[in-house]
Protein backbone atom coordinates (compact mmCIF):
# COMPACT_ATOMS: atom_id res chain seq x y z
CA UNK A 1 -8.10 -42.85 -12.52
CA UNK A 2 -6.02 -39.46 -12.71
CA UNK A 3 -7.22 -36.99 -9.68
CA UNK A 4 -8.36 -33.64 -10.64
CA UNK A 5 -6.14 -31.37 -11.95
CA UNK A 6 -5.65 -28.40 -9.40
CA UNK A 7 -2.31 -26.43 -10.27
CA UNK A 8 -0.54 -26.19 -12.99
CA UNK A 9 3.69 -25.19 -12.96
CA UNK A 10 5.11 -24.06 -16.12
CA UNK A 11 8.80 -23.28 -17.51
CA UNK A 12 9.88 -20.35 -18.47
CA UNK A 13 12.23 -19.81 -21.44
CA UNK A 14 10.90 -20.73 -24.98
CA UNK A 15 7.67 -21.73 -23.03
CA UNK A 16 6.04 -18.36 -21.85
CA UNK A 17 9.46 -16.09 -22.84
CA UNK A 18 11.09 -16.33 -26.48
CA UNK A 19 14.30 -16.58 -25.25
CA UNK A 20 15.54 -18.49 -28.65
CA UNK A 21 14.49 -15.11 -30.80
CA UNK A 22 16.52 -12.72 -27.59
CA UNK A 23 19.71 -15.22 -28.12
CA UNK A 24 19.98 -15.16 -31.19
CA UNK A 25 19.29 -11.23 -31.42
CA UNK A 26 22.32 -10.77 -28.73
CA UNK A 27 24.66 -13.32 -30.43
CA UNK A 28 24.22 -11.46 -34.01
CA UNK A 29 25.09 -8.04 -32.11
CA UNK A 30 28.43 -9.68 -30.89
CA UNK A 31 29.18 -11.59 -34.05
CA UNK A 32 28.75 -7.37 -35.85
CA UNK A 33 30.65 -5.59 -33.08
CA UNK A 34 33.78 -8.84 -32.96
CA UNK A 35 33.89 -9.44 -36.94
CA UNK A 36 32.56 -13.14 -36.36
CA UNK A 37 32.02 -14.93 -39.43
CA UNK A 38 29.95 -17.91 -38.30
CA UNK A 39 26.77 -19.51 -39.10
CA UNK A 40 24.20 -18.34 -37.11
CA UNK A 41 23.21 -21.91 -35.88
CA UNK A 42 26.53 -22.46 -35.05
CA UNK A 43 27.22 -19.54 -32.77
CA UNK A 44 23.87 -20.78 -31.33
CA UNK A 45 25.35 -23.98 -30.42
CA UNK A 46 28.60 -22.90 -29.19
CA UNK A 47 26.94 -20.45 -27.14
CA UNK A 48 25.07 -22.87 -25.60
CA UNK A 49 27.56 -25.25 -24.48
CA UNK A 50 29.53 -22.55 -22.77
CA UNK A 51 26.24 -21.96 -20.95
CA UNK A 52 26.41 -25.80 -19.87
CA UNK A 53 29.78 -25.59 -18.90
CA UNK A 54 29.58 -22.55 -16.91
CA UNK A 55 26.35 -22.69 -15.45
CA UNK A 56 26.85 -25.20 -12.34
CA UNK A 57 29.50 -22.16 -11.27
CA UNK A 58 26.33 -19.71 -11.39
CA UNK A 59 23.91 -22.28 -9.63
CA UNK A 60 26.90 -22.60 -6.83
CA UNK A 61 27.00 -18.87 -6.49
CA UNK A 62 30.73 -18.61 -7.56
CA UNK A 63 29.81 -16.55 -10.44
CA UNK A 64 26.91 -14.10 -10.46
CA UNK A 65 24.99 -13.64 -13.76
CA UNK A 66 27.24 -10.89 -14.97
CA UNK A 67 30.37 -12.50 -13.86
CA UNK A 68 29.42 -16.08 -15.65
CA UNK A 69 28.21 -14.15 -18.89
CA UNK A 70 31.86 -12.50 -19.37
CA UNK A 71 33.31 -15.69 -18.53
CA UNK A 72 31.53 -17.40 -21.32
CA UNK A 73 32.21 -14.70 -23.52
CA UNK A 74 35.56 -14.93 -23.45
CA UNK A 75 35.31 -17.98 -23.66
CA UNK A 76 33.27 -18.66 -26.90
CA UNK A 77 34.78 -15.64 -28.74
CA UNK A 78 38.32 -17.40 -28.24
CA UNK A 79 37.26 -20.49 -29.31
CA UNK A 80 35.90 -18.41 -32.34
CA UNK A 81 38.95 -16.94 -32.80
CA UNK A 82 38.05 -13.30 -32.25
CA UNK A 83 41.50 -10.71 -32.10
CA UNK A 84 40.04 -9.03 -28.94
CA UNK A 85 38.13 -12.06 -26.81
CA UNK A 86 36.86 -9.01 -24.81
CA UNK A 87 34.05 -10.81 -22.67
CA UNK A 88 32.99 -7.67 -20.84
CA UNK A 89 32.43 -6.00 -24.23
CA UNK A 90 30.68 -8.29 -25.64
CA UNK A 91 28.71 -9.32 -22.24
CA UNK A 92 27.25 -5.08 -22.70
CA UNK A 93 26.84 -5.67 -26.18
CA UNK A 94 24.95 -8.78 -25.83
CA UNK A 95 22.83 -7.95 -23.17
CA UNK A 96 21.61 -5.06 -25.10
CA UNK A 97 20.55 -6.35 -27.62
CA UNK A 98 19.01 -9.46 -25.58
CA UNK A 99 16.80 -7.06 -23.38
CA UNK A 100 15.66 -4.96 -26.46
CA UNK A 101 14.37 -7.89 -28.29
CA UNK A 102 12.49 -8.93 -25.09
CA UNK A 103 9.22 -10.51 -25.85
CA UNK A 104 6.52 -13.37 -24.85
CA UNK A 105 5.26 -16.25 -27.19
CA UNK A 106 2.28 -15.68 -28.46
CA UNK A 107 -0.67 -16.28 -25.71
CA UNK A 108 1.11 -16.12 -22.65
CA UNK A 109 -0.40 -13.71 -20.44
CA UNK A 110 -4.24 -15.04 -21.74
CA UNK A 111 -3.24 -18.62 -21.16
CA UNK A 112 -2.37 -17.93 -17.67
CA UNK A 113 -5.36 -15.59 -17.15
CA UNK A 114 -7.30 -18.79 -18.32
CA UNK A 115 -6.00 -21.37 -16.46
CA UNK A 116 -6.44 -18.87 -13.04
CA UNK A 117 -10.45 -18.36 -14.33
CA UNK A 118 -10.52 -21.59 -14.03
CA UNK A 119 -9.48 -22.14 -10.53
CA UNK A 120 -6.27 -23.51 -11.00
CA UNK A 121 -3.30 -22.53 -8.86
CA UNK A 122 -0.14 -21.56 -11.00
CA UNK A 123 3.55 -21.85 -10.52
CA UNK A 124 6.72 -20.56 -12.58
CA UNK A 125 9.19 -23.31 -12.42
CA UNK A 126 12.57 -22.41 -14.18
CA UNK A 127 15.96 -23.49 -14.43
CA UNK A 128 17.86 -20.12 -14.17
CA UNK A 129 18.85 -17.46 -11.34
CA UNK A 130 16.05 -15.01 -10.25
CA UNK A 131 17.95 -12.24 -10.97
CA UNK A 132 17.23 -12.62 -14.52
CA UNK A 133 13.98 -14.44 -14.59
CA UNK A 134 12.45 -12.03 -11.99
CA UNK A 135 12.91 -9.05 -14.09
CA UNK A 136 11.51 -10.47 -17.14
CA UNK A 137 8.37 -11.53 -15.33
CA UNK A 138 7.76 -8.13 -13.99
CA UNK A 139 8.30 -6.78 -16.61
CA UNK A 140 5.52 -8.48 -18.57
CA UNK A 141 3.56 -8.77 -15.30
CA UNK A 142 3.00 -12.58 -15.59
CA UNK A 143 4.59 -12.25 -12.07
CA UNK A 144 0.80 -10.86 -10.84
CA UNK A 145 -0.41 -13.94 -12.86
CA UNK A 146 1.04 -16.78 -10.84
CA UNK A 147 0.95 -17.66 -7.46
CA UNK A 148 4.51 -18.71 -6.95
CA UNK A 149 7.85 -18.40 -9.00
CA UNK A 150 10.67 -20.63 -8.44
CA UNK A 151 13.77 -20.07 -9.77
CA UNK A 152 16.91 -22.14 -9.39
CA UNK A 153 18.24 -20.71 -5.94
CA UNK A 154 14.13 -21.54 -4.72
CA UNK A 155 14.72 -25.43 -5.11
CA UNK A 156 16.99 -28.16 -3.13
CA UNK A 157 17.62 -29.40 -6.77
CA UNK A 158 17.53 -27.92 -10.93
CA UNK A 159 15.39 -30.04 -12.89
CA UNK A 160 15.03 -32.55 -13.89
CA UNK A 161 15.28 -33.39 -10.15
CA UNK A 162 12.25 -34.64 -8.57
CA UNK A 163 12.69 -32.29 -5.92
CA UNK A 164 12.33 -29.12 -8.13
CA UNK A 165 8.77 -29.97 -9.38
CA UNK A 166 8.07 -31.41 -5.23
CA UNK A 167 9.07 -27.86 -4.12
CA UNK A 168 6.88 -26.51 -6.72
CA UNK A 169 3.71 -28.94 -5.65
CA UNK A 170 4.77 -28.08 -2.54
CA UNK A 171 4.42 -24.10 -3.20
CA UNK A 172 1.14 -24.81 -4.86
CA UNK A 173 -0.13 -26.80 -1.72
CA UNK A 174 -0.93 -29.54 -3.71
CA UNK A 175 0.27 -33.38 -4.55
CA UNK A 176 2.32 -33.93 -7.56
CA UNK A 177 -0.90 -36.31 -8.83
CA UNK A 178 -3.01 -33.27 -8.85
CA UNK A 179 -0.10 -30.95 -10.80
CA UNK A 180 0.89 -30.73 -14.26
CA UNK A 181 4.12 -29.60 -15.89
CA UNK A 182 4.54 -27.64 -19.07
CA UNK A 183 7.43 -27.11 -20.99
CA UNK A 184 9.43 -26.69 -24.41
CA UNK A 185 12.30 -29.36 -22.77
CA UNK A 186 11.59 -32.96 -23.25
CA UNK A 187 14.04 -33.63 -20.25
CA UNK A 188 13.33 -30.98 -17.93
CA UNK A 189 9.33 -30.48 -18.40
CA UNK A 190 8.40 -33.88 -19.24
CA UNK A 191 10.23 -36.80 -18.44
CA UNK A 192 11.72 -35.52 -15.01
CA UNK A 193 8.11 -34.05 -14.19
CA UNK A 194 6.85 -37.33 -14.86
CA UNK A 195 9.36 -39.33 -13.06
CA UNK A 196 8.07 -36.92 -10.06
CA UNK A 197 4.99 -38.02 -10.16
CA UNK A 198 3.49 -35.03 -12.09
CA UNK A 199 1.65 -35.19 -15.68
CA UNK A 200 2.83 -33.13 -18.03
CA UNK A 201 2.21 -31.34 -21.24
CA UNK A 202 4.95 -30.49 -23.53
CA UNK A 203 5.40 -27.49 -26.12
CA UNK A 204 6.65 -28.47 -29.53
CA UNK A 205 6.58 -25.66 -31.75
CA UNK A 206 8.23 -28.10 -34.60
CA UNK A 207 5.68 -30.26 -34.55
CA UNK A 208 7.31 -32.98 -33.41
CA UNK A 209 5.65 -35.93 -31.50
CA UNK A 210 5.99 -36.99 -28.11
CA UNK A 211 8.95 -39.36 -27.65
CA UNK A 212 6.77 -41.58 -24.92
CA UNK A 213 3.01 -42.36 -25.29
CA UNK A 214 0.08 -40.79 -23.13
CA UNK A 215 2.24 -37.25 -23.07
CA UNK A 216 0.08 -34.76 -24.58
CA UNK A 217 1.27 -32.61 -26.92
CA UNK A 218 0.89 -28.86 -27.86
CA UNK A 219 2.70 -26.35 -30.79
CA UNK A 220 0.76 -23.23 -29.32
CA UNK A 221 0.03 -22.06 -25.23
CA UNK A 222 -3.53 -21.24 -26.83
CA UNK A 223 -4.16 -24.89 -27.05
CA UNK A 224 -3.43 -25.56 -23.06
CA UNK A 225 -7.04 -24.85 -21.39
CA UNK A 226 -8.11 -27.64 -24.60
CA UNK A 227 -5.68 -30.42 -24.03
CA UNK A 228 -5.88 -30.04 -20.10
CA UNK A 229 -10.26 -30.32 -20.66
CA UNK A 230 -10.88 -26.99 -19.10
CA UNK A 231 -13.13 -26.37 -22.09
CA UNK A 232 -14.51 -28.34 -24.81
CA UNK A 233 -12.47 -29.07 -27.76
C-alpha cells in the first residue's frame, strides 16, 4: 500500500512557466532582426540542441547564463547561415522578447495554493541555473507559494538523477514514498522520479498517454488536487 502523500515537487518550464510560447517568441525576434528564413519548428529544434550542447558548460560554471546564451547564438545563427552570426545581438534581442512574453500556464498559482490548503509541503525542482528560474518565480510570486526551490546549482546531480528528487525529499523533510513528482518531461519528471523512489504525475498537454502503466496522467495543472485524491472526482 502507497503511504500518504505529504509533499509534492514540481518542474518548472512548460509545467508551471510556458517557456515553449517565450522560446519561440525570442527565436521569431532573432529570425526578424538576422533575415532567417526557417521554419519555425525548425529553429525550435536547432535551438534546442545548442542548448544540449552547451548547457553542461553552464551547469560547470564555465559559462554564466549570458555568456552560454551568446555562445549558442553564434552558434545556431552560423549553422543557419546568418551574414552577421552576432551572438551578443541576438542574445539582447532574444532575451527581450523572451522576458516580454513571460507568462504561467493556465492554473498555476491556484494549483499550488490548493495543494498548500491541503497540507501538503511543496518544492520547485528544475533543471536550470537560479539566476533565471529565481527571477521568474518572483516575479509571479509562486516563490511565496512553495516551501523550497531547487535549481540546478541546489542538487549533487540534474535530473534525472536520483539524487536531484532525494535532495528535494530531503528539502521537504520527507521520504521519496511519501513525495510525488510532476512534470511535462517523460525522462526528467517521471521515469527518473520514479526510479528514485518517488510517484509521479506527468503533464501532457497533447494528450498523449503514459508510456508505462500506473503513471497518472494530466493535460491541465487544474486536474492535479483530482488525480492526486485531494478532492473527489
Amino acid at each position: 500500500m502507497n503511504a500518504p502523500i505529504r509533499a509534492v515537487i514540481l518542474d518548472l518550464d512548460d509545467t508551471l512557466f510556458d517557456d515553449t510560447a517565450c522560446t519561440h517568441a525570442g527565436l521569431g525576434a532573432v529570425a526578424r532582426a538576422h533575415g532567417l528564413r526557417v521554419d519555425p519548428a525548425e529553429l525550435f529544434a536547432r535551438h534546442a540542441a545548442h542548448i544540449r550542447a552547451i548547457d553542461p558548460l553552464l551547469f560547470s560554471g564555465q559559462l554564466d547564463a549570458h555568456g552560454a546564451r551568446v555562445r549558442r547564438f553564434t552558434g545556431l545563427l552560423t549553422e543557419l547561415g546568418a551574414p552577421d552570426p552576432d551572438g551578443e545581438a541576438a542574445t539582447l534581442t532574444y532575451r527581450a522578447a523572451y522576458r516580454q512574453h513571460w507568462q504561467l500556464l493556465p492554473g498555476a498559482p491556484e494549483v499550488l495554493r490548493d495543494l498548500r490548503a491541503a497540507g501538503l509541503r511543496l518544492a520547485v525542482l528544475t533543471n536550470y541555473v537560479r539566476e533565471v528560474q529565481g527571477q521568474k518565480l518572483a516575479h509571479f510570486g509562486l516563490d511565496a507559494l512553495v516551501d523550497a526551490v531547487l535549481c540546478v546549482e541546489d542538487v549533487p546531480a540534474a535530473k534525472p538523477d536520483p539524487r536531484a528528487y532525494h535532495a528535494a525529499c530531503a528539502a521537504l523533510d520527507v521520504t521519496p514514498a511519501q513525495a510525488v513528482m510532476i512534470g511535462d518531461s517523460w525522462q526528467k519528471d517521471v521515469q527518473g522520479a520514479r526510479n528514485a523512489g518517488l510517484r509521479a504525475v506527468w503533464i501532457s498537454r497533447t494528450g498523449l498517454p503514459a508510456q508505462e502503466p500506473g503513471v497518472p496522467v494530466v493535460s491541465r495543472l487544474a486536474d492535479l488536487p483530482v488525480t492526486l485524491g485531494l478532492v473527489p472526482a
